[in-house]
N, C-alpha and C. Protein backbone atom coordinates (compact mmCIF):
# COMPACT_ATOMS: atom_id res chain seq x y z
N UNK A 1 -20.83 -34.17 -12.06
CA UNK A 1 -19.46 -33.74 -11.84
C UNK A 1 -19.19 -32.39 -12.51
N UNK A 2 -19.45 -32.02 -13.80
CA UNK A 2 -19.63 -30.62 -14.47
C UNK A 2 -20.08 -29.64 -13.43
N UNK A 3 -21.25 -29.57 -13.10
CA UNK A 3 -21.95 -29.09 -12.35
C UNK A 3 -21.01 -28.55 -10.65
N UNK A 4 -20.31 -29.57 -10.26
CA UNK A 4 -19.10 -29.21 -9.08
C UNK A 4 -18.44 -28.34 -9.65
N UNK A 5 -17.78 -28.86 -10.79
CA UNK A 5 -16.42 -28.62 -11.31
C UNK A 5 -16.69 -27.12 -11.52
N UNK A 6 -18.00 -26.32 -12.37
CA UNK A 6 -18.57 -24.90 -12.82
C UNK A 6 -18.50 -24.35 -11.70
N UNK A 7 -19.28 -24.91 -10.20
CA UNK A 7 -19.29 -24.16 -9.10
C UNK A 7 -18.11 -23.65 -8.40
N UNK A 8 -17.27 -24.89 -8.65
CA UNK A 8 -15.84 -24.59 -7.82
C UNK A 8 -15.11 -23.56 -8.74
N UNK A 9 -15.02 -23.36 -9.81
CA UNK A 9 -14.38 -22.33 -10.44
C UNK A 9 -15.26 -21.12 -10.66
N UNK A 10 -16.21 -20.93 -10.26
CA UNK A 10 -16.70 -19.69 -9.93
C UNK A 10 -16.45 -19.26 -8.57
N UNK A 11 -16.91 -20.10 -7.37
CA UNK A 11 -15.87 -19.55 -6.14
C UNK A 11 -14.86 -19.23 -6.27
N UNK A 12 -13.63 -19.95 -7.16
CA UNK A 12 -12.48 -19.68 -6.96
C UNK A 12 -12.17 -17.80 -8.03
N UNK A 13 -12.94 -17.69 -8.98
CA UNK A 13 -12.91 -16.38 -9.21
C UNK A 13 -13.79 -15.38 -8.32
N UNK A 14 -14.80 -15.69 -7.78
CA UNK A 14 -15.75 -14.59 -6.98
C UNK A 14 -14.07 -14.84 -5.67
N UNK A 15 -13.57 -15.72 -5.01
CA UNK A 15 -12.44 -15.35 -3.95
C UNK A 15 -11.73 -14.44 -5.08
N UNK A 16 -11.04 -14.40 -6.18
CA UNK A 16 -9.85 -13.71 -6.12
C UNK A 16 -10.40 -12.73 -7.09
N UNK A 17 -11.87 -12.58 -7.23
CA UNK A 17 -11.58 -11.02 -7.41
C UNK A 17 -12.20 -9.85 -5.94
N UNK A 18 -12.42 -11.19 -5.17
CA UNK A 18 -12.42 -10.13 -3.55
C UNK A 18 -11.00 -10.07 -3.33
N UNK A 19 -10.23 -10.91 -3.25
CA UNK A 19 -8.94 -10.41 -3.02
C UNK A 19 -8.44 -9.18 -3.85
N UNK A 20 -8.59 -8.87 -5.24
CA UNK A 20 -7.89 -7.89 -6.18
C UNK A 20 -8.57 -6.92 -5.21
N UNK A 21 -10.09 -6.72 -5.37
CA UNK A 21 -10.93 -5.71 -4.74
C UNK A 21 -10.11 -5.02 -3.27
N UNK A 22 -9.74 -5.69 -2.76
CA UNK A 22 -9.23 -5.55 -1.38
C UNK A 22 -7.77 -4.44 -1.59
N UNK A 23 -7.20 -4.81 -2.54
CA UNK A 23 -5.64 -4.85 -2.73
C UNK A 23 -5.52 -4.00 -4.21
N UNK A 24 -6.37 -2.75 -4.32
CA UNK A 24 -6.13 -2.12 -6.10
C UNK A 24 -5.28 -1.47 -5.74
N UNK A 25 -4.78 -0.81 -4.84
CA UNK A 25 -4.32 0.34 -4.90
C UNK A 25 -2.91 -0.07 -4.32
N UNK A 26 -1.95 0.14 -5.72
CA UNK A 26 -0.36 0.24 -5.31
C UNK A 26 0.19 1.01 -5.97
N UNK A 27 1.63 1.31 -5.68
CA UNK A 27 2.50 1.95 -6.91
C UNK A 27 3.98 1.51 -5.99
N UNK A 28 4.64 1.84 -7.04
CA UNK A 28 6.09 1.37 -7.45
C UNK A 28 7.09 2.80 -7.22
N UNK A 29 8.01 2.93 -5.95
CA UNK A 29 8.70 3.76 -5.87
C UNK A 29 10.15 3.36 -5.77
N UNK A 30 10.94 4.41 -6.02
CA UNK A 30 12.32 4.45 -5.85
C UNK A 30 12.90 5.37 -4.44
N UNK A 31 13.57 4.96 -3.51
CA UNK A 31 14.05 5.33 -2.67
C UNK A 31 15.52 5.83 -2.87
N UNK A 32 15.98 7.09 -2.41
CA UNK A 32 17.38 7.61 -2.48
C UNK A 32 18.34 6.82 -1.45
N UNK A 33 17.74 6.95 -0.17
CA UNK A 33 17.92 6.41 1.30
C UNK A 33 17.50 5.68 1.74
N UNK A 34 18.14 4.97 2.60
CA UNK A 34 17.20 4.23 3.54
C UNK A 34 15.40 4.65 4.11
N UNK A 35 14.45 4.04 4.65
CA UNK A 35 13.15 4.52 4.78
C UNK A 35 12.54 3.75 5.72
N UNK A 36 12.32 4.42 7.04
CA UNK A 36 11.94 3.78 7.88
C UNK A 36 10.58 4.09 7.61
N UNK A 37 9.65 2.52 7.76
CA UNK A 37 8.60 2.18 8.10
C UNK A 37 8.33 1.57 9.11
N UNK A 38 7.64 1.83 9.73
CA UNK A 38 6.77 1.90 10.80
C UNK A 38 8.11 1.91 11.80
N UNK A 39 8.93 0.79 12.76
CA UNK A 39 9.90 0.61 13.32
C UNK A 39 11.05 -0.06 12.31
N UNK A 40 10.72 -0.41 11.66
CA UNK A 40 11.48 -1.05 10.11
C UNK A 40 12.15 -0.64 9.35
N UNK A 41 13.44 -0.47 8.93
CA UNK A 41 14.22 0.42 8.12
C UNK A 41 14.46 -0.50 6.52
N UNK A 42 13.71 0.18 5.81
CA UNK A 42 13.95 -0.51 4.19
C UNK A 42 14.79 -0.11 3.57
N UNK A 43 15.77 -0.85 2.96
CA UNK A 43 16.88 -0.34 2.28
C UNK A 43 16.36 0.58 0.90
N UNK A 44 17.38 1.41 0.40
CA UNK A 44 17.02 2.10 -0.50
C UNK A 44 17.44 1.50 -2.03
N UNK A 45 16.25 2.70 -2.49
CA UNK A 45 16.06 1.27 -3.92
C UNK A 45 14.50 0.83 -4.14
N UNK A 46 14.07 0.26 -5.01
CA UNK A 46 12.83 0.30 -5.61
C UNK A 46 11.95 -0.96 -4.60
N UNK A 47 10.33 -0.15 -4.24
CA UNK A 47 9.82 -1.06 -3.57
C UNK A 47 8.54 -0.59 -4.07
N UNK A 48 7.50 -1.66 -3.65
CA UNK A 48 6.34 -1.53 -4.10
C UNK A 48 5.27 -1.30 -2.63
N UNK A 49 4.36 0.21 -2.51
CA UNK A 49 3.93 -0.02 -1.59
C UNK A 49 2.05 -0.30 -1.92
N UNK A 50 1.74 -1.36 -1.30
CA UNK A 50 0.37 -1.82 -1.71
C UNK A 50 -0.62 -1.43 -0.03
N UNK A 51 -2.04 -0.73 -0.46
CA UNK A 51 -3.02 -0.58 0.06
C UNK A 51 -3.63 -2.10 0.39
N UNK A 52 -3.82 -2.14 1.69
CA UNK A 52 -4.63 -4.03 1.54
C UNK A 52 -5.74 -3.12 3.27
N UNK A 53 -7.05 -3.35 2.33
CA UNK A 53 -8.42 -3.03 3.16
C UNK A 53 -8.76 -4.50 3.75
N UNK A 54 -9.41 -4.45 5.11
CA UNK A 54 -9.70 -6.10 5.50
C UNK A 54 -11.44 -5.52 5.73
N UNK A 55 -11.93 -6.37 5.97
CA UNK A 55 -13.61 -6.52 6.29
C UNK A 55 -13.87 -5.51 7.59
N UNK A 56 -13.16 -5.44 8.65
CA UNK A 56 -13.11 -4.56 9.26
C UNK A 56 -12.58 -3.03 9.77
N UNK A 57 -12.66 -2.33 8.48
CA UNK A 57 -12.51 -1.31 8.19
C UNK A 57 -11.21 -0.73 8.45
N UNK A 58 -10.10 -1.43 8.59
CA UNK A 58 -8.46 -1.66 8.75
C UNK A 58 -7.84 -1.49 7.68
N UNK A 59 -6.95 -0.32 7.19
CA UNK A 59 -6.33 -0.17 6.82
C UNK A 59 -4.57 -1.08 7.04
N UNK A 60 -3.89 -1.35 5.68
CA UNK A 60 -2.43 -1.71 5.97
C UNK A 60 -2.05 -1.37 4.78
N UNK A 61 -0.87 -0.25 4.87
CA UNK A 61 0.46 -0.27 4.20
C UNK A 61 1.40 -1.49 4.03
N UNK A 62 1.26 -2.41 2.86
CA UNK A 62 2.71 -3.14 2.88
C UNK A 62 3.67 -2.87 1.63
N UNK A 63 4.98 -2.01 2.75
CA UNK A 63 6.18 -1.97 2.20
C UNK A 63 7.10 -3.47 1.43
N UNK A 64 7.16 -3.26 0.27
CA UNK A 64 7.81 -4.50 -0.22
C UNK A 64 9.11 -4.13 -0.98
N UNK A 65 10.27 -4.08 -0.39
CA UNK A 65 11.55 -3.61 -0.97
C UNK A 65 12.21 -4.58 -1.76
N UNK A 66 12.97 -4.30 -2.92
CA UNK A 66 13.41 -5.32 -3.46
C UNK A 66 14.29 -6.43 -3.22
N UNK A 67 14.80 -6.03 -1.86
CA UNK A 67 15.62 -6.91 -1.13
C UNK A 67 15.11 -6.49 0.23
N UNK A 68 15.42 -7.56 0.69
CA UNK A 68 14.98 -7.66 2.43
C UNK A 68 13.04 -8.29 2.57
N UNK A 69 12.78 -8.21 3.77
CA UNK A 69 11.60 -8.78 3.94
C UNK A 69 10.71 -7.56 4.01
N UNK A 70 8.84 -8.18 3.52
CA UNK A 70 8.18 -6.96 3.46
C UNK A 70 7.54 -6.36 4.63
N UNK A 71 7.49 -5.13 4.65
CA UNK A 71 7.10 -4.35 6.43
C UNK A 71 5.48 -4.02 6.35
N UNK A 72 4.84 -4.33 6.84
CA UNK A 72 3.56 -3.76 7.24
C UNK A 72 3.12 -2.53 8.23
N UNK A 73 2.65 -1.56 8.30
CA UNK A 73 2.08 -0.44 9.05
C UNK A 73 0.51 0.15 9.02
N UNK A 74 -0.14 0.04 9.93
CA UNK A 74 -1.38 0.31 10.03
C UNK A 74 -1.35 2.00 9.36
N UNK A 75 -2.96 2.53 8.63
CA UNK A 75 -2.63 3.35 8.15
C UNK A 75 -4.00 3.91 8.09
N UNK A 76 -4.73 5.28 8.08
CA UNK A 76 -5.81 5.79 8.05
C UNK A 76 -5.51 6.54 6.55
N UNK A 77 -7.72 6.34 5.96
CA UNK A 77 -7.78 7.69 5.31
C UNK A 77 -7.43 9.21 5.68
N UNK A 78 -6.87 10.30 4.70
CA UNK A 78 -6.64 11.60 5.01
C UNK A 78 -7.31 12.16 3.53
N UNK A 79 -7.62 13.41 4.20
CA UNK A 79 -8.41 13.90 2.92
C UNK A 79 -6.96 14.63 2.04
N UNK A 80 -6.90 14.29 0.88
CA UNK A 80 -5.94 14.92 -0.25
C UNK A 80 -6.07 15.32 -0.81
N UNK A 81 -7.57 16.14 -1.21
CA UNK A 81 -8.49 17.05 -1.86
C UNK A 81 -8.24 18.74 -2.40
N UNK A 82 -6.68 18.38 -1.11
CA UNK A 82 -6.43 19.89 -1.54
C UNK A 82 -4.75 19.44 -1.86
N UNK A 83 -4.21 18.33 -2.47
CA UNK A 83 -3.00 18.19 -2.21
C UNK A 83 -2.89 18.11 -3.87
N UNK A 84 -1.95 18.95 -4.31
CA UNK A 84 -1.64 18.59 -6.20
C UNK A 84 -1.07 17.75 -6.32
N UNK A 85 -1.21 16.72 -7.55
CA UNK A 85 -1.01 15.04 -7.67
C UNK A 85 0.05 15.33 -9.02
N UNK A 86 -0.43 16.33 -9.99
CA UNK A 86 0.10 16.48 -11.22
C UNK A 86 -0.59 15.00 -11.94
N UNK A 87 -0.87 14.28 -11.86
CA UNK A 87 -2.01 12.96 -12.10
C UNK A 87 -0.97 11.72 -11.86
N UNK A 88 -0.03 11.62 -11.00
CA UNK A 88 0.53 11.23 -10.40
C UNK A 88 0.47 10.68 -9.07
N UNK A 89 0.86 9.12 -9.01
CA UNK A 89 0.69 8.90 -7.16
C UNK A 89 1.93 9.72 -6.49
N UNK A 90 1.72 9.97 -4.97
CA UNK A 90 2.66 10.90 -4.24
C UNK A 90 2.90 9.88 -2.97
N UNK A 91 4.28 10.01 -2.93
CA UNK A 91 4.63 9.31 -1.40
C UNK A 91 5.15 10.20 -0.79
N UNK A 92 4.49 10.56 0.43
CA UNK A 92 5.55 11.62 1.46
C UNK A 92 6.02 10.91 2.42
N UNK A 93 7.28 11.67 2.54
CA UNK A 93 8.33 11.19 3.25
C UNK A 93 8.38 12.17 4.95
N UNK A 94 8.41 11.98 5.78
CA UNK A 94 8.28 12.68 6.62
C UNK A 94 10.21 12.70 7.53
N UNK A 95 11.35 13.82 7.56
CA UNK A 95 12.64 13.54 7.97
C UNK A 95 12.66 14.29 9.89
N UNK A 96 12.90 12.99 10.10
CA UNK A 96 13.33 13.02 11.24
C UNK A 96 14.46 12.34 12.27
N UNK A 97 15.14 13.75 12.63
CA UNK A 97 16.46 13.60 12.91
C UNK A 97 17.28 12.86 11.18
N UNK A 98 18.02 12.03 11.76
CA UNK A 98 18.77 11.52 10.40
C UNK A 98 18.14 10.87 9.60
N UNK A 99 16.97 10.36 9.67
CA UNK A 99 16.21 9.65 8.99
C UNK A 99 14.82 10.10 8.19
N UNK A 100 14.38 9.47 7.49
CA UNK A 100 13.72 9.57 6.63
C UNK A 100 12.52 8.60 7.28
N UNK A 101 11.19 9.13 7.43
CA UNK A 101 9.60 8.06 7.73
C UNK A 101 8.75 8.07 6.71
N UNK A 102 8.48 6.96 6.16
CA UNK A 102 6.96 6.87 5.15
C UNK A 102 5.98 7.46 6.28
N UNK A 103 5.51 8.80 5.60
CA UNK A 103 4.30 9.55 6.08
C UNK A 103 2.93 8.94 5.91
N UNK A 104 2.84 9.11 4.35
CA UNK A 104 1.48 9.59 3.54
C UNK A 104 1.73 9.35 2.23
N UNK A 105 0.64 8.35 1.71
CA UNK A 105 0.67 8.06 0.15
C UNK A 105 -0.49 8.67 -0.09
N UNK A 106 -0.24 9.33 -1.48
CA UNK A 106 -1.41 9.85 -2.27
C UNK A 106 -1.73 9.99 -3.93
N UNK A 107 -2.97 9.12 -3.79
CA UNK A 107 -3.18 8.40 -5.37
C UNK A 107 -3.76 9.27 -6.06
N UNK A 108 -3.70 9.41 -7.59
CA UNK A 108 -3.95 10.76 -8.10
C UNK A 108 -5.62 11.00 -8.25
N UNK A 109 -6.54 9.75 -7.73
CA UNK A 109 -7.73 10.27 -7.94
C UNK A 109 -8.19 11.23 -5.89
N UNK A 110 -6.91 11.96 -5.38
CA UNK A 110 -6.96 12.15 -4.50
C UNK A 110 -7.16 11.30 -3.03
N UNK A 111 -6.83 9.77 -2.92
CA UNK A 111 -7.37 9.19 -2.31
C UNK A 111 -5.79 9.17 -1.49
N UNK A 112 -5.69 9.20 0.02
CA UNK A 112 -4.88 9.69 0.71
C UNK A 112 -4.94 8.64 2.28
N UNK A 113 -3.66 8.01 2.22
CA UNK A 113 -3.19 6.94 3.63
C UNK A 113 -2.32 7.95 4.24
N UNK A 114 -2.32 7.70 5.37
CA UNK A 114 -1.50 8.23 6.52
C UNK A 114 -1.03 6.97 7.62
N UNK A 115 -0.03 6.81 7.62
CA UNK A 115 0.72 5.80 8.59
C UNK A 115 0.54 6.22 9.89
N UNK A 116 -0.18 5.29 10.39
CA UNK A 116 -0.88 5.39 12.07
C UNK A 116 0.32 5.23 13.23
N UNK A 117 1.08 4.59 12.76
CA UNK A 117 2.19 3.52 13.72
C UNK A 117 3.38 4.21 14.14
C-alpha cells in the first residue's frame, strides 16, 4: 500500500508541475477603461492576464477581471527583441474607434504574445 500511496503522489506532482510549466507566464494589470478582448468587453479595473501553452503548439490569452467572467483569445509569438521593457512586463493596448483592444503582452525577458482573434 506505501508503495501506491508514493506512486500516486508523485503523479500527482509530475501533473501539477506540467500544469505550472504550461501556465508561468502572467502579470497583474490595472485598466483605466473598459478593454475589449477578443469580442469581450472587460470592465475596468485590475485583472490578471495569464499565458496557458497546450501540447499543440496553441497559444491562449486568459483575461481574468476582477469582476465579471474570464475571456479567452487565441494568441501568437512576436519577436520583442527590439521593444524596451524598462525590466518590466508591457501590455499594449491597441484604440479603436471608441474603444480600447488588448494587442500585445510583453514580458521583460523579451518574450512577446500578439492576440490572433
Amino acid at each position: 500500500m506505501k508503495l501506491f500511496t508514493t506512486t500516486l503522489s508523485a503523479a500527482a506532482l509530475l501533473f501539477g508541475s506540467l500544469l505550472y510549466a504550461q501556465s508561468s507566464d502572467r502579470i497583474t494589470v490595472r485598466f483605466a477603461t473598459p478593454v475589449m478582448v477578443g469580442e469581450t468587453q472587460i470592465p475596468a479595473g485590475q485583472c490578471d492576464i495569464q499565458v496557458m501553452r497546450s501540447n499543440a503548439d496553441s497559444i491562449l490569452l486568459v483575461v481574468r477581471p476582477e469582476s465579471g467572467s474570464a475571456v479567452s483569445v487565441m494568441a501568437s509569438h512576436f519577436d520583442g527583441s527590439n521593444t524596451k521593457v524598462n525590466g518590466d512586463a508591457n501590455v499594449i493596448l491597441d484604440h479603436k474607434g471608441d474603444t480600447m483592444h488588448l494587442s500585445q503582452n510583453l514580458f521583460p525577458d523579451h518574450t512577446g504574445y500578439q492576440v490572433t482573434e
